[in-house]
C-alpha atoms as a PDB file:
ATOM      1  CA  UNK A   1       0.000   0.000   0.000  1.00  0.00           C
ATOM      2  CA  UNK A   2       3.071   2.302   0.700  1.00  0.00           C
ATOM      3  CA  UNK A   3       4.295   1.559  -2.484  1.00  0.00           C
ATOM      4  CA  UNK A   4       0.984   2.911  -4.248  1.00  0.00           C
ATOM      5  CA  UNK A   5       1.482   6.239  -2.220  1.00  0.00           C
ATOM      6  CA  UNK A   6       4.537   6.720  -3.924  1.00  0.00           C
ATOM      7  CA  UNK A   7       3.978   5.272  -7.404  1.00  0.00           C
ATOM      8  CA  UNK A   8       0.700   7.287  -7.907  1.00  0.00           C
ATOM      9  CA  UNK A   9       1.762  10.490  -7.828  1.00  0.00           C
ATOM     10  CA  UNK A  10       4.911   9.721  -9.658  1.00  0.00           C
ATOM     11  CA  UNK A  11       2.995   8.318 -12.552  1.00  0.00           C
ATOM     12  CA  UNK A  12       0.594  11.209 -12.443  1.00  0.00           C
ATOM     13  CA  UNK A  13       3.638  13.705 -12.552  1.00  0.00           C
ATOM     14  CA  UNK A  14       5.478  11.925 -15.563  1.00  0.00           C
ATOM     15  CA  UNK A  15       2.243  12.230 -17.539  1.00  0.00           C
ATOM     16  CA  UNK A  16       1.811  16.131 -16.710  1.00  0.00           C
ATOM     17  CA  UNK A  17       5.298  16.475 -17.616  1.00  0.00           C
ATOM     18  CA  UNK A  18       4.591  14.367 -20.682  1.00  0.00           C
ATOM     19  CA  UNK A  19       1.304  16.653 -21.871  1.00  0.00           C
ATOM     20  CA  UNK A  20       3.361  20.141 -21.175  1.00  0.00           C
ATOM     21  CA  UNK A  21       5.909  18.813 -23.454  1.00  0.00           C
ATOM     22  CA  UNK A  22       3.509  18.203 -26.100  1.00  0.00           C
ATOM     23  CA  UNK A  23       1.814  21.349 -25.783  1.00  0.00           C
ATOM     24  CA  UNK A  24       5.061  23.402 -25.906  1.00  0.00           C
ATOM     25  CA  UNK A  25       5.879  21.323 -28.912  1.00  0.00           C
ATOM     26  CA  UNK A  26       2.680  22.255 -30.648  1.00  0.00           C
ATOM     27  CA  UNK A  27       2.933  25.892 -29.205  1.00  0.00           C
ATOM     28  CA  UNK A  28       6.668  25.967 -31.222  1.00  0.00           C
ATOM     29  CA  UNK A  29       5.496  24.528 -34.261  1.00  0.00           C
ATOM     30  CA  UNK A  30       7.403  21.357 -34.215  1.00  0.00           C
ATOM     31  CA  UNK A  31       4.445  19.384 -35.665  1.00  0.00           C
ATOM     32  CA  UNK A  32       4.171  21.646 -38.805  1.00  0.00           C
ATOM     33  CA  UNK A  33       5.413  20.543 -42.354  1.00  0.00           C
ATOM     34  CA  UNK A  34       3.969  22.889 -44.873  1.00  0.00           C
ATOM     35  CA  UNK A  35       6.212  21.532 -47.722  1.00  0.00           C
ATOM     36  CA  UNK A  36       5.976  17.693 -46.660  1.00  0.00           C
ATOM     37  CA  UNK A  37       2.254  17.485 -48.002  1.00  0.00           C
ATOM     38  CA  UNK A  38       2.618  19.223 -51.227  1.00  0.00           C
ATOM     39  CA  UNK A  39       5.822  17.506 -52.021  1.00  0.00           C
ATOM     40  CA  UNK A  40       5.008  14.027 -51.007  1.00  0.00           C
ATOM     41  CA  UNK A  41       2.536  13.535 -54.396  1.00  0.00           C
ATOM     42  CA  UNK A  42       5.838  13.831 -56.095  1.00  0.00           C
ATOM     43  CA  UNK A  43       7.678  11.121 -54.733  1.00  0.00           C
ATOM     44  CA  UNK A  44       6.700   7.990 -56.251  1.00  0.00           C
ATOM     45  CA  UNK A  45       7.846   5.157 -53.813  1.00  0.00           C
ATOM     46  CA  UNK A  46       6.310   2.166 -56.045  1.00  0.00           C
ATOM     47  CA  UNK A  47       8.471   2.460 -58.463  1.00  0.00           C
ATOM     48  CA  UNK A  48       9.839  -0.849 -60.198  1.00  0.00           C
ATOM     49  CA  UNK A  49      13.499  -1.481 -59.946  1.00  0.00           C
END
């Protein structure tokens, strides 16, 4: 039961941790690609060899 007392609020601190982190990465713009989308049609990955 100790154990949980502990383990609990760790758990719940890594996961705030883990949710600021993503928000600050969204808030920077590390999730946008303008030119990946447009330039991905391009590519053609099926080609034969």
């Amino acid at each position: 039961m100790t154990a949980l007392l502990f383990l609990i609020p760790v758990a719940l601190g890594m996961g705030l941790i883990g949710l600021a982190a993503f928000f600050w990465s969204m808030k920077t713009g590390q999730f946008d690609d303008p030119q990946g989308s447009a330039e991905r049609i391009l590519h053609d990955e099926d080609r034969p060899l």
